[in-house]
PDB file of N, CA and C in Angstrom:
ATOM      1  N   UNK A   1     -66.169 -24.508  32.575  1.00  0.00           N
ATOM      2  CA  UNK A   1     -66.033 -24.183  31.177  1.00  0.00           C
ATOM      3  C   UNK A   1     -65.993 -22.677  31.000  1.00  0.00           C
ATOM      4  N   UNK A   2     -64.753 -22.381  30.376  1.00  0.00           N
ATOM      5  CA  UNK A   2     -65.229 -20.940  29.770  1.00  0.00           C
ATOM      6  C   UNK A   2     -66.245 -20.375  28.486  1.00  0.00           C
ATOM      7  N   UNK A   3     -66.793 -19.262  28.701  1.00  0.00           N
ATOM      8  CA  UNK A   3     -67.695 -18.938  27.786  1.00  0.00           C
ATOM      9  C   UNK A   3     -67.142 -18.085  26.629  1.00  0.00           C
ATOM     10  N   UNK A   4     -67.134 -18.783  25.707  1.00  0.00           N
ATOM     11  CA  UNK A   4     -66.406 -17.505  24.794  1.00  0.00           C
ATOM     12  C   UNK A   4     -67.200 -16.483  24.371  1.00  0.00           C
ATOM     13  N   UNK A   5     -66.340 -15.002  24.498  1.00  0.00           N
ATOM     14  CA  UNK A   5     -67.894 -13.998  24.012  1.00  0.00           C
ATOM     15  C   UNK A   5     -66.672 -13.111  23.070  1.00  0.00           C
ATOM     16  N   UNK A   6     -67.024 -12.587  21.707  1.00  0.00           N
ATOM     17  CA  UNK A   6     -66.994 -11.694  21.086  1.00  0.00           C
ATOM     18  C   UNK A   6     -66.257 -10.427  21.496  1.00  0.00           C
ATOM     19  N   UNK A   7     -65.015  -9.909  21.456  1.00  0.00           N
ATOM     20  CA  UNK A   7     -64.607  -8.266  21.938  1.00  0.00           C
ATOM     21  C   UNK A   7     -65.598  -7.235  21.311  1.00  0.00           C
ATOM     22  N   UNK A   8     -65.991  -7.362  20.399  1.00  0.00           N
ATOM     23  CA  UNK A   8     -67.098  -6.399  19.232  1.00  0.00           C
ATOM     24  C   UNK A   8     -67.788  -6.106  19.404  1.00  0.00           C
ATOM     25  N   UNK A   9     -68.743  -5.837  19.006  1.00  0.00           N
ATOM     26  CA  UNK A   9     -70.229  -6.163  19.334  1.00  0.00           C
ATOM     27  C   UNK A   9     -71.110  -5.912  17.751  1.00  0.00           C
ATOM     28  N   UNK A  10     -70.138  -5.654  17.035  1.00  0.00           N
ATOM     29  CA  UNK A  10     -70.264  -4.977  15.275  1.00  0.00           C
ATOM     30  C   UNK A  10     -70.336  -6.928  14.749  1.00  0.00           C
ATOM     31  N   UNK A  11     -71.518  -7.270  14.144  1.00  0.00           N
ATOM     32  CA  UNK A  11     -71.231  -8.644  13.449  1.00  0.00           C
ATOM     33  C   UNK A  11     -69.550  -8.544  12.735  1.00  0.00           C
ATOM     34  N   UNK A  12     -69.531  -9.972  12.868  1.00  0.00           N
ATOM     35  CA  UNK A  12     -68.431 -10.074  11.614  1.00  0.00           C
ATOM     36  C   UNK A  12     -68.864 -10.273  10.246  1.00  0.00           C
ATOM     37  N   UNK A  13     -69.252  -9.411   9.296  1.00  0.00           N
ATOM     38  CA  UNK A  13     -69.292  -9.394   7.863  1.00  0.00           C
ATOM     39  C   UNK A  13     -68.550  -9.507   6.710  1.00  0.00           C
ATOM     40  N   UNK A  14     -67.396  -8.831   7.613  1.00  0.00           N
ATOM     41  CA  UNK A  14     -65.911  -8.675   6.783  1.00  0.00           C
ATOM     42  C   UNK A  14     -64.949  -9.993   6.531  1.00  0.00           C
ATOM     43  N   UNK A  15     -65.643 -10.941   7.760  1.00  0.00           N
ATOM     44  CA  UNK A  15     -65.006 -12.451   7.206  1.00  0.00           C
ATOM     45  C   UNK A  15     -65.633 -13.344   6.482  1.00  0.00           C
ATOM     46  N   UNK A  16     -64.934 -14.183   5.742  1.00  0.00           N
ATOM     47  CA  UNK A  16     -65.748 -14.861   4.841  1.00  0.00           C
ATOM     48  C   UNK A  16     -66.539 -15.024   3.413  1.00  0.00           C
ATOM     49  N   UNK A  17     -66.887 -15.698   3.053  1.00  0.00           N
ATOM     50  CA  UNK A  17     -68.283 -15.503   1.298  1.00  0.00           C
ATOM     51  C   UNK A  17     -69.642 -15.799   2.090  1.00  0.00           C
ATOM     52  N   UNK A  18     -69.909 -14.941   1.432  1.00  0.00           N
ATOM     53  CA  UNK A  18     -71.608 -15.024   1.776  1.00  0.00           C
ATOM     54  C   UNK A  18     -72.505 -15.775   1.231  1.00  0.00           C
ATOM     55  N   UNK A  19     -73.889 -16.159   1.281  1.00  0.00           N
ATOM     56  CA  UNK A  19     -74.167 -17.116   0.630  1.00  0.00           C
ATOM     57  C   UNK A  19     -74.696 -16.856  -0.913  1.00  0.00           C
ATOM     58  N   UNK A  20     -74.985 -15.912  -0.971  1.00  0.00           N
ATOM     59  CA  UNK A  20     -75.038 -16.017  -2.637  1.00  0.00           C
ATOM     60  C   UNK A  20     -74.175 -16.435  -3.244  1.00  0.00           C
ATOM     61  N   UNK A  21     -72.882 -16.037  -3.090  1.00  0.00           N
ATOM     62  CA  UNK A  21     -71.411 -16.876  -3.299  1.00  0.00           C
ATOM     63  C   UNK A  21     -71.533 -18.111  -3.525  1.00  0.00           C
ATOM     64  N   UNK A  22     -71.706 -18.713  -2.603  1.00  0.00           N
ATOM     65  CA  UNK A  22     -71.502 -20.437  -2.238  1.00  0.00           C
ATOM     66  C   UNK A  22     -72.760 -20.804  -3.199  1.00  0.00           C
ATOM     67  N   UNK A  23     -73.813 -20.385  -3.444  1.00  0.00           N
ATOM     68  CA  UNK A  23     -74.850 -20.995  -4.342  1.00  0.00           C
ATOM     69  C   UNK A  23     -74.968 -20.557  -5.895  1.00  0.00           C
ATOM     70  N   UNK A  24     -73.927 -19.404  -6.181  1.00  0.00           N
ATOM     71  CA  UNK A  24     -73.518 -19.683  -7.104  1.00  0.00           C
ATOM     72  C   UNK A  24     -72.216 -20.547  -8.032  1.00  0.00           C
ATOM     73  N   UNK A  25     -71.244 -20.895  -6.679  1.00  0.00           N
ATOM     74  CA  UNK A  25     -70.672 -22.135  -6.795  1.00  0.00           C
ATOM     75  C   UNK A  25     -71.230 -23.479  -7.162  1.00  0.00           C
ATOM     76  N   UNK A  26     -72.142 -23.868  -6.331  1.00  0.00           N
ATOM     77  CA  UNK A  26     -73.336 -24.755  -6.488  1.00  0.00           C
ATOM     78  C   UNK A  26     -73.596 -25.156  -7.914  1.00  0.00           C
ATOM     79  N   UNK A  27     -74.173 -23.856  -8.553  1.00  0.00           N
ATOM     80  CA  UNK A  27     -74.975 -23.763  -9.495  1.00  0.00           C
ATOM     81  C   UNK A  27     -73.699 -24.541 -10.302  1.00  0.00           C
ATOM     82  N   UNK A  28     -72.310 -23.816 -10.788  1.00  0.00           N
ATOM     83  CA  UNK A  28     -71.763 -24.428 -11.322  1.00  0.00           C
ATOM     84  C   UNK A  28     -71.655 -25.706 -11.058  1.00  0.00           C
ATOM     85  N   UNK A  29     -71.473 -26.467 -10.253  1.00  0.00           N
ATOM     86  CA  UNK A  29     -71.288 -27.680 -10.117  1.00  0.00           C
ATOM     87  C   UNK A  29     -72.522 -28.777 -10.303  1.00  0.00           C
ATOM     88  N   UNK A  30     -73.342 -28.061 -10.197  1.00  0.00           N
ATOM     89  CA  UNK A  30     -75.196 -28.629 -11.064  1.00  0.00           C
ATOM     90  C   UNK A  30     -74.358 -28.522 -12.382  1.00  0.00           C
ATOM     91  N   UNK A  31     -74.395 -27.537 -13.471  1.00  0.00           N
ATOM     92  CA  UNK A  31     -73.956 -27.321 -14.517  1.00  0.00           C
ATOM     93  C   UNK A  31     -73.027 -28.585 -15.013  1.00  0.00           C
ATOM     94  N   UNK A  32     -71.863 -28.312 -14.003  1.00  0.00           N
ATOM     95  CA  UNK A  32     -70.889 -29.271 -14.692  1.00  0.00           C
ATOM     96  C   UNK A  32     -71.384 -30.795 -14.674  1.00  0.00           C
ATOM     97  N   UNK A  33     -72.227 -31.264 -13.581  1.00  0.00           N
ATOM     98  CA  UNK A  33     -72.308 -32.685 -13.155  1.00  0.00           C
ATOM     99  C   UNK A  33     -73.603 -33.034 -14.229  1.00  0.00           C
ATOM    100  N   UNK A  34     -74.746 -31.864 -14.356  1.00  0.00           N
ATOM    101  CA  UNK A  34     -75.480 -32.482 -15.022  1.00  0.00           C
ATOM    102  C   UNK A  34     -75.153 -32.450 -16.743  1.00  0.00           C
ATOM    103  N   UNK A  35     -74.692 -31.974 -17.139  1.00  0.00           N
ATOM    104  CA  UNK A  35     -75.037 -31.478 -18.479  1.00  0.00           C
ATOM    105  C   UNK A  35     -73.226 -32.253 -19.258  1.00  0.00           C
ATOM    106  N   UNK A  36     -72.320 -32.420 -17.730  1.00  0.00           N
ATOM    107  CA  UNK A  36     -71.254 -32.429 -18.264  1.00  0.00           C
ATOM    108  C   UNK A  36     -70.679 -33.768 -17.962  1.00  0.00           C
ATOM    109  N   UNK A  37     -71.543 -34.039 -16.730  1.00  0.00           N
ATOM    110  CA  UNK A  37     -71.340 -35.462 -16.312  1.00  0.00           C
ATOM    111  C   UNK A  37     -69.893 -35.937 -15.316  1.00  0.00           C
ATOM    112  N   UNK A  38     -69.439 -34.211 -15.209  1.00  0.00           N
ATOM    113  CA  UNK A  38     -68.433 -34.810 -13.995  1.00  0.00           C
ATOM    114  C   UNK A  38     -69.233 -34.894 -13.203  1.00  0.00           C
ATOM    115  N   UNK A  39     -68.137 -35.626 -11.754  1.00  0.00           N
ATOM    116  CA  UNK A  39     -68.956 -36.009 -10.601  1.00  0.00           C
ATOM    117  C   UNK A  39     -68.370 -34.661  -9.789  1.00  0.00           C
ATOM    118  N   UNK A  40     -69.294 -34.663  -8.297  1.00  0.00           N
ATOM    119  CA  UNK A  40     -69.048 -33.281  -7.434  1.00  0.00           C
ATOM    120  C   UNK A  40     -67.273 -33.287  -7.285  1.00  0.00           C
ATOM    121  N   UNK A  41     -66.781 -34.100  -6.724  1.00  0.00           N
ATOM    122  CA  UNK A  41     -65.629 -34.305  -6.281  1.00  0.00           C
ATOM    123  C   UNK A  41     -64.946 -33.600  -7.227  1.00  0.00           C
ATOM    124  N   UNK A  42     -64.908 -34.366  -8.686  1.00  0.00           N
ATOM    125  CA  UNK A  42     -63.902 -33.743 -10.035  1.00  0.00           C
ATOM    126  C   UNK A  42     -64.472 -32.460 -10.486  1.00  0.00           C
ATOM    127  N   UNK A  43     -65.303 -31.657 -10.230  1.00  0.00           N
ATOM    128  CA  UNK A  43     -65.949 -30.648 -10.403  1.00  0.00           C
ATOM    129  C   UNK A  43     -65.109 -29.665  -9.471  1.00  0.00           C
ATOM    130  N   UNK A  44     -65.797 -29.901  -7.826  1.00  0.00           N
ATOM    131  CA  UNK A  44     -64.996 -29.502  -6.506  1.00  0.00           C
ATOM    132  C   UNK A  44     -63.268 -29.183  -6.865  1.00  0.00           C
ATOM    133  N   UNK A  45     -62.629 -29.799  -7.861  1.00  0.00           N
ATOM    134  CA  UNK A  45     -61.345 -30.110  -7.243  1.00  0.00           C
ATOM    135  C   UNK A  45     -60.456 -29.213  -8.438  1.00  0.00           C
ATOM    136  N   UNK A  46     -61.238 -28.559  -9.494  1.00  0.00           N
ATOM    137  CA  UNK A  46     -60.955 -28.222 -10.595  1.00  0.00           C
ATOM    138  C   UNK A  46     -60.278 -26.818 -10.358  1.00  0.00           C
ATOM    139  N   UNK A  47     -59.230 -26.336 -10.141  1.00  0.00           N
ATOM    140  CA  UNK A  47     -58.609 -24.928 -10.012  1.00  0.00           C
ATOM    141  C   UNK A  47     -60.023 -23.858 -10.522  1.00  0.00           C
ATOM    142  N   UNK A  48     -60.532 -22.683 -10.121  1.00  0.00           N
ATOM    143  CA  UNK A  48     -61.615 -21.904 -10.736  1.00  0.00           C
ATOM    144  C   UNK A  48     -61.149 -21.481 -11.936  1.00  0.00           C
ATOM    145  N   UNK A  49     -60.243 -21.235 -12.800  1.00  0.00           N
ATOM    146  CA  UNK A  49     -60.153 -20.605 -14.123  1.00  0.00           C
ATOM    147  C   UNK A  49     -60.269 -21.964 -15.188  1.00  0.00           C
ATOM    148  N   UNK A  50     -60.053 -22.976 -14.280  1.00  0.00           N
ATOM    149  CA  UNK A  50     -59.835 -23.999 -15.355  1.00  0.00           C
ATOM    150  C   UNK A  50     -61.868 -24.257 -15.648  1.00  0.00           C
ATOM    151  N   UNK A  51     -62.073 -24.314 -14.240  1.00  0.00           N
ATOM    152  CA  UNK A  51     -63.337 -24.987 -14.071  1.00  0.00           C
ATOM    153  C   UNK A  51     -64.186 -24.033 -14.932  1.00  0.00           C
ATOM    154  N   UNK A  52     -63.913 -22.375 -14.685  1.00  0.00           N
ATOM    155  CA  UNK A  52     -64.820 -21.555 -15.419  1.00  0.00           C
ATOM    156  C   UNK A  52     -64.788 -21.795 -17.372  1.00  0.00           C
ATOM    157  N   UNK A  53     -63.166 -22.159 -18.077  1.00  0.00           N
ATOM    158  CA  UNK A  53     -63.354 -22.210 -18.654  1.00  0.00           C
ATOM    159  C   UNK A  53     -64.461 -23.520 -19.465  1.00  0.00           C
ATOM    160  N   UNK A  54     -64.615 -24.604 -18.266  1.00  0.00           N
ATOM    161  CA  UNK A  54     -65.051 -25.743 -18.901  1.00  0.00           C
ATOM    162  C   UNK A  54     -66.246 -25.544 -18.811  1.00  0.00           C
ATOM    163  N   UNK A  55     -66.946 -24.397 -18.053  1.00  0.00           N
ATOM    164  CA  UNK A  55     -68.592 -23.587 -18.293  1.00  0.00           C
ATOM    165  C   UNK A  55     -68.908 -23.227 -19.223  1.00  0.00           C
ATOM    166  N   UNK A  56     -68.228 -22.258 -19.521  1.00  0.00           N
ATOM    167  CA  UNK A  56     -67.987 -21.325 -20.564  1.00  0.00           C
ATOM    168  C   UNK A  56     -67.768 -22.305 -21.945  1.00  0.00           C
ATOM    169  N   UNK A  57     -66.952 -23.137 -22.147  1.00  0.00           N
ATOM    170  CA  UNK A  57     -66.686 -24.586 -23.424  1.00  0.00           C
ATOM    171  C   UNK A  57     -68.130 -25.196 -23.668  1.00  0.00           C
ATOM    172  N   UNK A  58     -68.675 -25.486 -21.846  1.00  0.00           N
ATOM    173  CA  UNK A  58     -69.562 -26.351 -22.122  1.00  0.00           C
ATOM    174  C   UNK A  58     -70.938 -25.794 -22.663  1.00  0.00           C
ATOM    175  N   UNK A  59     -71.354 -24.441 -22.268  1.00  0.00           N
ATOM    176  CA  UNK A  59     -72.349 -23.825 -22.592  1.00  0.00           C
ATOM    177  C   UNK A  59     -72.569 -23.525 -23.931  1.00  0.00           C
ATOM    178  N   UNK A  60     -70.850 -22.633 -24.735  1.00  0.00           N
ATOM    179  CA  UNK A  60     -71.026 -23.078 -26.012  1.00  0.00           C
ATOM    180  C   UNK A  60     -71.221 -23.450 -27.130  1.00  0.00           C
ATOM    181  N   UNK A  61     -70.415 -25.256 -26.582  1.00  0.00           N
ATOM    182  CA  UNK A  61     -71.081 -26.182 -27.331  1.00  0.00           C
ATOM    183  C   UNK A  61     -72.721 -26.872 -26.730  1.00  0.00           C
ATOM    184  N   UNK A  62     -73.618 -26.506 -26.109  1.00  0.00           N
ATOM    185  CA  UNK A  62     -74.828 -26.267 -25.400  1.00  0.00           C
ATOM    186  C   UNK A  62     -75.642 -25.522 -26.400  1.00  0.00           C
ATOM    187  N   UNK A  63     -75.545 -24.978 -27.108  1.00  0.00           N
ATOM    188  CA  UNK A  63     -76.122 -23.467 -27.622  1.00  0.00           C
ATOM    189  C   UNK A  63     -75.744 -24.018 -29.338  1.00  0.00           C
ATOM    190  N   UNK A  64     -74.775 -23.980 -29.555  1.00  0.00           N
ATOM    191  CA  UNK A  64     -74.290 -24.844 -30.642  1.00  0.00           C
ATOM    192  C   UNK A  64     -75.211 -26.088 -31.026  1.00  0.00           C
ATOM    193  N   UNK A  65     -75.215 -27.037 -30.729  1.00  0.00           N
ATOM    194  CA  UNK A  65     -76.197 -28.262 -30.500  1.00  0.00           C
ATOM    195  C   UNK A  65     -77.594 -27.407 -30.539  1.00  0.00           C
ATOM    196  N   UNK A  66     -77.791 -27.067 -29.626  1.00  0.00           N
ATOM    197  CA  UNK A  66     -79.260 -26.005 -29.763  1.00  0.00           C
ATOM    198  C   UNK A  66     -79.588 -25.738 -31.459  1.00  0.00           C
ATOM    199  N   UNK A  67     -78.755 -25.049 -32.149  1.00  0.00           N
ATOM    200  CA  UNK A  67     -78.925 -24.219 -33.381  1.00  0.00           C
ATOM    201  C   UNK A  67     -78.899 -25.073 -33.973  1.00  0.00           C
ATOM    202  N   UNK A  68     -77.976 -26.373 -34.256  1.00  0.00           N
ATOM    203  CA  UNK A  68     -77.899 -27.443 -35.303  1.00  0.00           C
ATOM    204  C   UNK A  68     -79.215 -28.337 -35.368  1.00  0.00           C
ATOM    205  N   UNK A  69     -80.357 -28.238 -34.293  1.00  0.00           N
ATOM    206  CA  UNK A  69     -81.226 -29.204 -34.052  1.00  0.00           C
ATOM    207  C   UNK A  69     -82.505 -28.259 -34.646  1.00  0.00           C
ATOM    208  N   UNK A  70     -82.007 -26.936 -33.961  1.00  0.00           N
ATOM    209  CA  UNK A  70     -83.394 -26.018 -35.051  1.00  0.00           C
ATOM    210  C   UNK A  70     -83.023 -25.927 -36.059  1.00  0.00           C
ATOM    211  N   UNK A  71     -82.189 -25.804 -37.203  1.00  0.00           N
ATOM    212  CA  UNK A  71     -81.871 -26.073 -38.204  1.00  0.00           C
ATOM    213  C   UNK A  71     -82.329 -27.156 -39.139  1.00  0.00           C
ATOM    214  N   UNK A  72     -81.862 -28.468 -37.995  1.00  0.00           N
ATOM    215  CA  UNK A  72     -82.445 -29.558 -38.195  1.00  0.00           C
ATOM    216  C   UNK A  72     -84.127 -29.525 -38.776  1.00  0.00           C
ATOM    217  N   UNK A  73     -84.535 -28.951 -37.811  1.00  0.00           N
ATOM    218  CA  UNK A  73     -86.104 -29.268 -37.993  1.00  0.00           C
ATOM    219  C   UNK A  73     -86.491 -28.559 -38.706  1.00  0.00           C
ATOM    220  N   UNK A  74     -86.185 -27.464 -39.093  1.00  0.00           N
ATOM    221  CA  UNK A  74     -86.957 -26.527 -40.070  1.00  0.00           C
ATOM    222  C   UNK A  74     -87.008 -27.521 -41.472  1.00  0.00           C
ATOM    223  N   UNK A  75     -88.297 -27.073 -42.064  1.00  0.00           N
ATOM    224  CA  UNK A  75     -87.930 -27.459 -43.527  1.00  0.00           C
ATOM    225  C   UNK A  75     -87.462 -27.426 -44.550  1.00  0.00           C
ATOM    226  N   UNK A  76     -86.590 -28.259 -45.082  1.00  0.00           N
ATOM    227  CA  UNK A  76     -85.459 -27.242 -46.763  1.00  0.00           C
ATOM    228  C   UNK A  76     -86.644 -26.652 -47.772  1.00  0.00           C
ATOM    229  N   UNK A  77     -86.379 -25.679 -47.894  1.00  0.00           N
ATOM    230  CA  UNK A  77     -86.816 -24.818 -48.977  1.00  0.00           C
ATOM    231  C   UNK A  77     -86.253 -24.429 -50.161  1.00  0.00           C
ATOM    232  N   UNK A  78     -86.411 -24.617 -51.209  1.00  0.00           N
ATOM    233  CA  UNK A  78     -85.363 -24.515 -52.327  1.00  0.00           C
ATOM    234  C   UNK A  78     -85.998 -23.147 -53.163  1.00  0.00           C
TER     235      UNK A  78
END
């Protein structure tokens, strides 16, 4: 068997996403699956501008709902 070894000796850094990257991918796809109810796959498969905008839609209307429910509860005052 040959051993494969590295010409370098400098890590490779320059290839690849790192992991903060990938776990902020993640995060979106928590986001979308929980709150939005796609599944990983239809989440996974979503072009990124489309997917960001459906963050961005979903958060929103997230925040929206939020205000209508404190609203809700406060008491009318006349």
């Amino acid at each position: 068997m040959l051993r494969q070894s590295w010409r370098f000796r400098s890590q490779r850094s320059f290839f690849g996403l790192d992991s903060s990257y990938a776990e902020h991918i993640y995060e979106q796809f928590f986001f979308l699956k929980y709150y939005g109810a796609w599944s990983f796959t239809e989440a996974y498969n979503l072009p990124i501008g489309l997917r960001k905008w459906f963050i961005k839609r979903l958060s929103k209307q997230l925040e929206q709902e939020a205000e209508a429910a404190k609203k809700a509860s406060k008491p009318n005052r006349r």
